[in-house]
Protein backbone atom coordinates (compact mmCIF):
# COMPACT_ATOMS: atom_id res chain seq x y z
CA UNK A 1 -43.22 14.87 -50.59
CA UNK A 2 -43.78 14.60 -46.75
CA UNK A 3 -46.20 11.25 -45.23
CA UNK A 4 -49.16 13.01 -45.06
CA UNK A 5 -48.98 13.59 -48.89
CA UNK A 6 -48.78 9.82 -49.58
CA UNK A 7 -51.87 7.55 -50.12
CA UNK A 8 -52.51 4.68 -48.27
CA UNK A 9 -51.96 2.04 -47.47
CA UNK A 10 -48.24 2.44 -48.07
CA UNK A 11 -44.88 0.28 -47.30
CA UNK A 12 -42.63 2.93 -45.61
CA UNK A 13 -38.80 2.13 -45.54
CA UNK A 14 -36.98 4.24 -42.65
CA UNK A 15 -33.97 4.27 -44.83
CA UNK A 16 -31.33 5.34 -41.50
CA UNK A 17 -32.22 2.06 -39.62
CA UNK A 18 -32.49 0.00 -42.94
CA UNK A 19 -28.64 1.34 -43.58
CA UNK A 20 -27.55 0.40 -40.20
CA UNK A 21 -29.14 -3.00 -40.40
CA UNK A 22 -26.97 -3.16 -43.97
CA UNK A 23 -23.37 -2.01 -42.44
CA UNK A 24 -24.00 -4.21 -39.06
CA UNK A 25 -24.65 -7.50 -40.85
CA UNK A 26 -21.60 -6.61 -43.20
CA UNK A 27 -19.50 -5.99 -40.30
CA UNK A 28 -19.97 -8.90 -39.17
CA UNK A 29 -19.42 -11.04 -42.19
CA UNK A 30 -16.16 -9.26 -42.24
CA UNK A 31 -15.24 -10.47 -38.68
CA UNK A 32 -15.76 -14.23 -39.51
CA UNK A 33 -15.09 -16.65 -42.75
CA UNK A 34 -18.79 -16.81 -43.96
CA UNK A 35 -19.27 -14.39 -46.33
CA UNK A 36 -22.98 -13.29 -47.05
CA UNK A 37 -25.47 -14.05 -49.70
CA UNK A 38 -28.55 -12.25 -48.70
CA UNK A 39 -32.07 -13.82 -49.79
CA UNK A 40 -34.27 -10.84 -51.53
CA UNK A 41 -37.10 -13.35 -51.16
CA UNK A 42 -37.73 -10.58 -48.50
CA UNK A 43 -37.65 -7.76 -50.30
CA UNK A 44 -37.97 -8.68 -53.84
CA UNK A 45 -35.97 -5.10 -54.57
CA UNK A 46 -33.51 -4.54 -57.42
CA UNK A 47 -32.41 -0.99 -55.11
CA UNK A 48 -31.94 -3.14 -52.33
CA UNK A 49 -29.93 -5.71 -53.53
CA UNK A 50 -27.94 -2.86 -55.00
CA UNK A 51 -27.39 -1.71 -51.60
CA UNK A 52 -26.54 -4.79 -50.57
CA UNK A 53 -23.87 -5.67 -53.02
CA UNK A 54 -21.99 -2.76 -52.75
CA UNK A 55 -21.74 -3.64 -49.20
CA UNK A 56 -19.76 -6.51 -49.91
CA UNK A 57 -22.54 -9.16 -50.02
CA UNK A 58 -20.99 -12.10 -52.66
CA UNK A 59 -23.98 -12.67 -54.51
CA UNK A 60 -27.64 -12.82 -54.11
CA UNK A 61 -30.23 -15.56 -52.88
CA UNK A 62 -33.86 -16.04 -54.49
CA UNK A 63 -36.57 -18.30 -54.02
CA UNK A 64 -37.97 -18.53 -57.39
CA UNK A 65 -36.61 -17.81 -61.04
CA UNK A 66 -39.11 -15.31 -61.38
CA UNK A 67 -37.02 -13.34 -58.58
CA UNK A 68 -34.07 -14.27 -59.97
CA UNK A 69 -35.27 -13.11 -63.23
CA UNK A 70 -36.99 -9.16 -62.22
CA UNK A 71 -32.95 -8.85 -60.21
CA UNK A 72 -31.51 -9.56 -63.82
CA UNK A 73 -33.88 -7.65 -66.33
CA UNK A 74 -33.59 -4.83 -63.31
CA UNK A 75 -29.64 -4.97 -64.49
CA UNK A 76 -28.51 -6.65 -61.18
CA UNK A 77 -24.76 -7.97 -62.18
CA UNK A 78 -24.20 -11.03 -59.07
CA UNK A 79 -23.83 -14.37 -58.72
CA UNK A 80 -27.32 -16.35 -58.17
CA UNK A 81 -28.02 -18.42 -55.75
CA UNK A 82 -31.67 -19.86 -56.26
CA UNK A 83 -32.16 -22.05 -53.19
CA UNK A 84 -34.82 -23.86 -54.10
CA UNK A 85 -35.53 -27.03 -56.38
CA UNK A 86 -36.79 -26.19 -60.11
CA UNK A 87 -38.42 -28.92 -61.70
CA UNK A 88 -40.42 -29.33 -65.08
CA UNK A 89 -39.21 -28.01 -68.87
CA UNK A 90 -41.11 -24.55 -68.02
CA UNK A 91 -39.08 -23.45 -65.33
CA UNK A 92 -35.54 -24.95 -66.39
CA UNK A 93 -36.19 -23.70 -69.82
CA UNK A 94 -36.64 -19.98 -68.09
CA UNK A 95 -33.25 -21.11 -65.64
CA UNK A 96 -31.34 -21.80 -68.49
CA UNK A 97 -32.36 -18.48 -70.22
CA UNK A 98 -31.00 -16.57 -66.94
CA UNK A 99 -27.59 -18.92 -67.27
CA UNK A 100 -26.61 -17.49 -70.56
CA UNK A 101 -27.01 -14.02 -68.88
CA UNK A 102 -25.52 -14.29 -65.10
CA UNK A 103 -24.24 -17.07 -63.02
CA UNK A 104 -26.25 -19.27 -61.58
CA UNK A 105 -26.57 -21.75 -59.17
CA UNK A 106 -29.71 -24.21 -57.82
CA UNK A 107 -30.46 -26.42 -54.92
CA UNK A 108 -31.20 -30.37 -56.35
CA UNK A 109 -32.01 -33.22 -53.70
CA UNK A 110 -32.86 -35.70 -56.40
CA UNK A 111 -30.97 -37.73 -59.62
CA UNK A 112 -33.91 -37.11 -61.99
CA UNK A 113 -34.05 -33.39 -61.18
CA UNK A 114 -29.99 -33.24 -61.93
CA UNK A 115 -30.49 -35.21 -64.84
CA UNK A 116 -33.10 -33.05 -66.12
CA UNK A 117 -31.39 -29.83 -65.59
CA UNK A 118 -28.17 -31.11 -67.32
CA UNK A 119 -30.13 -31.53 -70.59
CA UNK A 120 -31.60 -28.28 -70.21
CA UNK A 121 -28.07 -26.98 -69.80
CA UNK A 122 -26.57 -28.66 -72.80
CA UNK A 123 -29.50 -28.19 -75.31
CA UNK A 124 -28.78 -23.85 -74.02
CA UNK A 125 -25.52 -24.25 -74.30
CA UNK A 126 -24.40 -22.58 -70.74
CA UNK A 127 -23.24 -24.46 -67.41
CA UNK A 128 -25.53 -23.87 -64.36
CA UNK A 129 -23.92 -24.69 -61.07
CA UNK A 130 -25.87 -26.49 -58.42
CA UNK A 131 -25.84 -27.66 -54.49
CA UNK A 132 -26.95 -30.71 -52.86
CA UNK A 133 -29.91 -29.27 -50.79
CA UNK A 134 -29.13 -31.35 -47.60
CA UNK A 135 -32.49 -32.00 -44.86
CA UNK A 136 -30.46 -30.15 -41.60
CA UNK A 137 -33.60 -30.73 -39.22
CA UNK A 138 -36.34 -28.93 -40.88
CA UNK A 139 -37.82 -32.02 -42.73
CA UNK A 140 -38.93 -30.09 -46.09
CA UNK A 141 -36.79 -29.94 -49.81
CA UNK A 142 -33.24 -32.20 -48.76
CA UNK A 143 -31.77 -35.33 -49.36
CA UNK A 144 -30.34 -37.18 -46.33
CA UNK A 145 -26.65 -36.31 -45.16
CA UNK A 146 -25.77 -39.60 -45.89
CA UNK A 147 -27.31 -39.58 -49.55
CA UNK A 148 -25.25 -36.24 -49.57
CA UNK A 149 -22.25 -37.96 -51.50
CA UNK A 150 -24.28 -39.79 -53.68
CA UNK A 151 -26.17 -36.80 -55.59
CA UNK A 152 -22.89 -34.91 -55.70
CA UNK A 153 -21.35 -37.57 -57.21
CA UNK A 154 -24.26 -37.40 -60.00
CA UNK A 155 -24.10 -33.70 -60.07
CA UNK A 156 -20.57 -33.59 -60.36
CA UNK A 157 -20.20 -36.09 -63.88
CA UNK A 158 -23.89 -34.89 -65.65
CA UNK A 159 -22.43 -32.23 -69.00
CA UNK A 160 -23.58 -29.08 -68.69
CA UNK A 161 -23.60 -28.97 -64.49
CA UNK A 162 -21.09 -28.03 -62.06
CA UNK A 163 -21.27 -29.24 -59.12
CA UNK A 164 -20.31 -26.47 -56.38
CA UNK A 165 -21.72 -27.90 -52.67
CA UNK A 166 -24.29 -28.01 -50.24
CA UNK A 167 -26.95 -26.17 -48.63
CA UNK A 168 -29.05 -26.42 -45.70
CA UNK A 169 -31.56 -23.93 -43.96
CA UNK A 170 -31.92 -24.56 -40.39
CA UNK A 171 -36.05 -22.83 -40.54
CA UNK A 172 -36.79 -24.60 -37.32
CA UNK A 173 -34.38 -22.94 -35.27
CA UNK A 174 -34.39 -19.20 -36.62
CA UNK A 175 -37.71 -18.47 -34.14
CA UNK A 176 -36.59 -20.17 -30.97
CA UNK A 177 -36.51 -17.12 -28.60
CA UNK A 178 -34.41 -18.92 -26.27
CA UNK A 179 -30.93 -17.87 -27.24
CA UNK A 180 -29.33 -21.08 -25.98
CA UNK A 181 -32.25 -23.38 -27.81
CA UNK A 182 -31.80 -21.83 -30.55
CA UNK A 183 -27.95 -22.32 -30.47
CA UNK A 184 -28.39 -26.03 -29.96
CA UNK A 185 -30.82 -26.56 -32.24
CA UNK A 186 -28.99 -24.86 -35.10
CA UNK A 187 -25.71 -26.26 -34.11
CA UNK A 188 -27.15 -29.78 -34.75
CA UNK A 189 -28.03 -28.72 -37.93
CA UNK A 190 -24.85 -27.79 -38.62
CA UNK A 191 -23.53 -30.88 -37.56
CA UNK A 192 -25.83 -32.25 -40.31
CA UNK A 193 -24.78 -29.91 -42.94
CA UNK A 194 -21.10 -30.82 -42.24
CA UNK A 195 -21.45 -34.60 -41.69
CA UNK A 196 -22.56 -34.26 -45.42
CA UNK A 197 -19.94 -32.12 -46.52
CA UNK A 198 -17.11 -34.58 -45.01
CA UNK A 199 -19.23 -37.32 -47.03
CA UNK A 200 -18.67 -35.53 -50.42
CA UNK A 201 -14.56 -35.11 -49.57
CA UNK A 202 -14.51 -38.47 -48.95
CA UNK A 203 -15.62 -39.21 -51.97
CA UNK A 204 -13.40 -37.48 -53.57
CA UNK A 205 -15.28 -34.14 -54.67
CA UNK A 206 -14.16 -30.62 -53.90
CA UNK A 207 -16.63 -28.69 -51.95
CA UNK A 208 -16.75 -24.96 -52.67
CA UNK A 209 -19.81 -23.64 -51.32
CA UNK A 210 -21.54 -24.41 -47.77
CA UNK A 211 -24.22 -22.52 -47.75
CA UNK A 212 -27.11 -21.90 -44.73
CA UNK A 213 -28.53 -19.29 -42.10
CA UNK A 214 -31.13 -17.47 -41.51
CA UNK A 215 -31.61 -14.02 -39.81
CA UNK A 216 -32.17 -15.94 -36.58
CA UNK A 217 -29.32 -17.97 -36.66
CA UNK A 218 -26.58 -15.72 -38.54
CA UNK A 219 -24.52 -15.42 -35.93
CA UNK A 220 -24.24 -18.63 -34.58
CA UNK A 221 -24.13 -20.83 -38.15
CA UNK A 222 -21.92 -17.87 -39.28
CA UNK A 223 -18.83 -18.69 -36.79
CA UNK A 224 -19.44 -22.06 -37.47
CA UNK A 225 -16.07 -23.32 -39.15
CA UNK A 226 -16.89 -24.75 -42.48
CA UNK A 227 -20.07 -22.29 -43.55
CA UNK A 228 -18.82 -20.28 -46.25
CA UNK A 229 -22.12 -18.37 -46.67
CA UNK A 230 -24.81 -17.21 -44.92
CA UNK A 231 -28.44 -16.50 -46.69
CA UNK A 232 -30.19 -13.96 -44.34
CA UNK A 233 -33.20 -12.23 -45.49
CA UNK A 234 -35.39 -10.78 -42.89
CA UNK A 235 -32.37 -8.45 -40.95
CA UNK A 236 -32.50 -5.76 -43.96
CA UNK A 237 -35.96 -4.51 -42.89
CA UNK A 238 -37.27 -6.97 -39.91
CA UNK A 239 -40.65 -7.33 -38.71
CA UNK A 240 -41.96 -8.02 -35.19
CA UNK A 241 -41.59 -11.93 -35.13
CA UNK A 242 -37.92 -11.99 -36.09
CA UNK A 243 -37.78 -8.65 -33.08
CA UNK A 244 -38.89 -11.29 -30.67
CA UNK A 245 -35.73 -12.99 -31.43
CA UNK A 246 -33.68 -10.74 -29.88
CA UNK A 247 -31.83 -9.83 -33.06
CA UNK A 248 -29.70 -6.42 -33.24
CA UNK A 249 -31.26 -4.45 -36.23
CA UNK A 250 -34.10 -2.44 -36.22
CA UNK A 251 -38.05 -2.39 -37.60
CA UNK A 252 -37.24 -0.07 -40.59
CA UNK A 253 -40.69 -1.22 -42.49
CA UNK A 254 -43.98 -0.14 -41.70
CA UNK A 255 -47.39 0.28 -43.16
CA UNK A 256 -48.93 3.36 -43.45
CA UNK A 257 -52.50 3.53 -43.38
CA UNK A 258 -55.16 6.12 -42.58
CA UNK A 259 -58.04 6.37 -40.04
CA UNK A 260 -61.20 6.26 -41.77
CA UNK A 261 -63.23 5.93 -38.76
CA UNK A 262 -63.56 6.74 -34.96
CA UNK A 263 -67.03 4.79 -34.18
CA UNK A 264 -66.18 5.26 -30.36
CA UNK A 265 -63.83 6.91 -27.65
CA UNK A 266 -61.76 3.46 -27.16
CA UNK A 267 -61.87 2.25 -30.74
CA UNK A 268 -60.92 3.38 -34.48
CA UNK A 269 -60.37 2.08 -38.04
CA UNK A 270 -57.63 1.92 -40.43
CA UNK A 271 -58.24 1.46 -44.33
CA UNK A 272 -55.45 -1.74 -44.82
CA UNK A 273 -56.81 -5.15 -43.45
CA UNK A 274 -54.95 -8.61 -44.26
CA UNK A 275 -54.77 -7.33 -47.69
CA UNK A 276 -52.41 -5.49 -46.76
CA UNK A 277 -50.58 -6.63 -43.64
CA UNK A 278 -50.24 -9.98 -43.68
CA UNK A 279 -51.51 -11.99 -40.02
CA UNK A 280 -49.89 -15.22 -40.16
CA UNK A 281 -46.87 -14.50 -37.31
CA UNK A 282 -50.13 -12.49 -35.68
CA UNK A 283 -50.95 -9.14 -35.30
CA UNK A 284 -48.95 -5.85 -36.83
CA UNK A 285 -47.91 -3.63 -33.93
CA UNK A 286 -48.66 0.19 -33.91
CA UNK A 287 -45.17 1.99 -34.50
CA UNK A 288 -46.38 5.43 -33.47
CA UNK A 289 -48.99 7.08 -32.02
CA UNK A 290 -48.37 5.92 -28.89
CA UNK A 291 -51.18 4.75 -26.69
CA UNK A 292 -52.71 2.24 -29.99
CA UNK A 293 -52.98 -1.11 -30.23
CA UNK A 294 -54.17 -3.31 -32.84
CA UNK A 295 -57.48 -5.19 -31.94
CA UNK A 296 -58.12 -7.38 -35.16
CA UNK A 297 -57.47 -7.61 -38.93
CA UNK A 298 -60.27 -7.98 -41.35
CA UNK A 299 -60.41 -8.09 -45.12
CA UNK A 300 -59.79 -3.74 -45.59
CA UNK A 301 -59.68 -2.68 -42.29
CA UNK A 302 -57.69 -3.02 -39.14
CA UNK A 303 -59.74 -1.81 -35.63
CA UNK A 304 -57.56 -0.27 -33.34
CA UNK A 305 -58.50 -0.24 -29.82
CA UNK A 306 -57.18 3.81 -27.92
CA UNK A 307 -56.42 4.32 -24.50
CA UNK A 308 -57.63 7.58 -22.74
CA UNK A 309 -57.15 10.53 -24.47
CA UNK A 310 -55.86 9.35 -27.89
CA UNK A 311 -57.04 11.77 -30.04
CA UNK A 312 -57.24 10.46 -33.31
CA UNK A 313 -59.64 11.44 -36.03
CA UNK A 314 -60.49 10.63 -39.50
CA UNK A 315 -57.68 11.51 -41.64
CA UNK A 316 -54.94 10.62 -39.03
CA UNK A 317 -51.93 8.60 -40.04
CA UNK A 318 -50.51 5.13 -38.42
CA UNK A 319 -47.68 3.46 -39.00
CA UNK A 320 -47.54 -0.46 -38.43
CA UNK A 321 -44.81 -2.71 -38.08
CA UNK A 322 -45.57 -6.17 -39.86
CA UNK A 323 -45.37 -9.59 -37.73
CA UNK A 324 -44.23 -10.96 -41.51
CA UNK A 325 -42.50 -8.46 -43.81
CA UNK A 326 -41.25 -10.77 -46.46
CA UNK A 327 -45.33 -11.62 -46.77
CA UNK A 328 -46.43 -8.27 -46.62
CA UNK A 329 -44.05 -7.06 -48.99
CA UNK A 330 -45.09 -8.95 -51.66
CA UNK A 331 -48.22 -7.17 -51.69
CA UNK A 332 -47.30 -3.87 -52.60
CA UNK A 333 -45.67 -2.38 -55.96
CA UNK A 334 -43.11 0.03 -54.26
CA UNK A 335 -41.66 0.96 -51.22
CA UNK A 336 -41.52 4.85 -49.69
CA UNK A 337 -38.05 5.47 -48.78
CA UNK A 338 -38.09 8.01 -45.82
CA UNK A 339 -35.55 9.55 -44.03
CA UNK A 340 -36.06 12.45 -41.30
CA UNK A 341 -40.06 12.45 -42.72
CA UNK A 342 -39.49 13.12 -46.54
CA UNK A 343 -40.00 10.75 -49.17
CA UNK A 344 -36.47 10.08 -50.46
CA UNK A 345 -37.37 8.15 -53.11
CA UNK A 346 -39.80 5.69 -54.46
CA UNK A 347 -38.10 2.06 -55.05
CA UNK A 348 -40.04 -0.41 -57.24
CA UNK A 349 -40.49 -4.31 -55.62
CA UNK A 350 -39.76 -5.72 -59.16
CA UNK A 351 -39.45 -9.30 -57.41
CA UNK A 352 -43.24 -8.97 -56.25
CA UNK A 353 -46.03 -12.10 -56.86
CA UNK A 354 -42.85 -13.75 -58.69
CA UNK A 355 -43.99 -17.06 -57.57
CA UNK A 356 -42.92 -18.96 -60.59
């Protein structure tokens, strides 16, 4: 099966850069004492994670139980990370189901929450680990460092829970495109992180697990002494915001969609709008032909705007590189594995609309 037989729109991996994006994160997790935990909130991919694993990642990351629950029913054998807060019977009754069938682990910033989730533990019979989420900077889920103690202390004598650490996600410094602003800023949340980690010691409570990062910060948080793990997402595949970073790994996901109209000499259509390509980091970027740019998204199409001589025609393939992969992702069933312009293999995005 070659592109042209594939119908659009269509999330493309280019498997070659995808692998090297794998092996050059790994490497360097091997060069340093954080090992990694990738988040498959980006690609919500039971082959991927696979991938990912054997690489030497330590366990996986989700956002949601539903993730963590299409990686297990896939057959994904890790250690869970879901680094998030899960609150309410519905959702700890579904986290509990997952703890009788691979480890897990959840973020809590609050005594009710821990309480909660160590009668849901004890009435299933399992122990779920969690983390003191701890507010680095960012201002969303996260107790205070110096509350940091505090929870863990609760955590650490509720049946049913093991207490394991803390986590913080420095969001608000993974875009900075200044390499030295984004240093600071993620070094102060660091700081943060740690300030809270020499809390729980001093109280008296081991502390296995610092976990943070994001693919904009992995390799400053990751040579960080004291971050044990590192939850990058976004390097696997990329996407043009997270490009503008500066990182080293390549766009291996595009969208491929068709021309279905050349109205004029300087301007044609594409059949995938912002139901397929997601807008919110702004505008996809034409991967090949050259000599395209994109104009605007609407609801099912995308209007390209063509320089002299650009010669496409109804029928014509393009390839676009997402500002917002993780986004986009999630709106597709499968991914296109391609390498040297052959479909490899179709790969199923089990983890997709698992919001729950």
């Amino acid at each position: 099966m070659r592109l042209n037989e594939i119908d659009t729109p269509a999330l493309l991996i280019d498997v070659p850069v995808m692998e090297d994006n794998i092996d050059r994160m790994a490497a360097f997790c091997r060069g340093g004492q954080a090992a990694l935990r990738p988040h498959i909130k980006t690609h919500k991919c039971p082959e991927l994670a696979r991938r990912q694993l054997a690489a030497g990642a330590i366990g996986l990351t989700c956002a949601k139980v539903g993730e963590a629950e299409a990686m297990v029913a896939a057959g994904i054998d890790a250690d869970f990370l879901i680094a998030n807060e899960v609150v309410g019977p519905i959702k700890t009754g579904r986290l509990m189901k997952l703890a009788g069938q691979a480890r897990m682990t959840v973020a809590v910033d609050d005594a009710e929450n821990v309480a909660e989730l160590g009668a849901a533990a004890r009435r299933a019979g399992v122990t779920l680990g969690v983390l003191v989420d701890v507010d680095t900077g960012m201002h969303r889920c996260g107790v205070s460092p110096e509350a940091a103690a505090s929870l863990a202390g609760v955590a650490a004598t509720t049946p049913g829970l093991r207490f394991r650490g803390l986590m913080g996600y420095e969001g608000h410094a993974v875009f900075l495109t200044d390499r030295t602003e984004r240093e600071r800023v993620a070094r102060s949340a660091m700081t943060l992180l740690l300030e809270a980690r020499d809390r729980v010691l001093a109280a008296g409570l081991p502390v296995e697990v610092v976990s943070a990062a994001g693919s904009g910060t992995y390799d400053i948080t990751g040579r960080i002494p004291g971050i044990t793990e590192l939850e990058a997402g976004s390097y696997i595949l990329m996407d043009t915001r997270y490009r503008s970073v500066g990182l080293p790994f390549g766009c291996a996901l595009t969208v491929l969609a068709t021309v279905i109209s050349r109205p004029t000499s300087e301007r044609a259509v594409l059949d995938v709008g912002f139901k397929g390509i997601t807008p919110e980091f702004g505008l996809p970027e034409v991967k090949r032909p050259e000599g395209v740019t994109v104009a605007r998204l609407s609801e099912e199409h995308t209007t390209l705007t063509l320089e002299p001589g650009v010669s496409l025609r109804p029928g014509d393939r393009v390839e676009l590189i997402p500002s917002h992969g993780c986004t986009t992702i999630n709106l597709y069933e499968r991914f296109y594995a391609i390498r040297d312009g052959q479909v490899q293999a179709t790969w199923v995005i089990s983890g997709r609309g698992k919001s729950q």
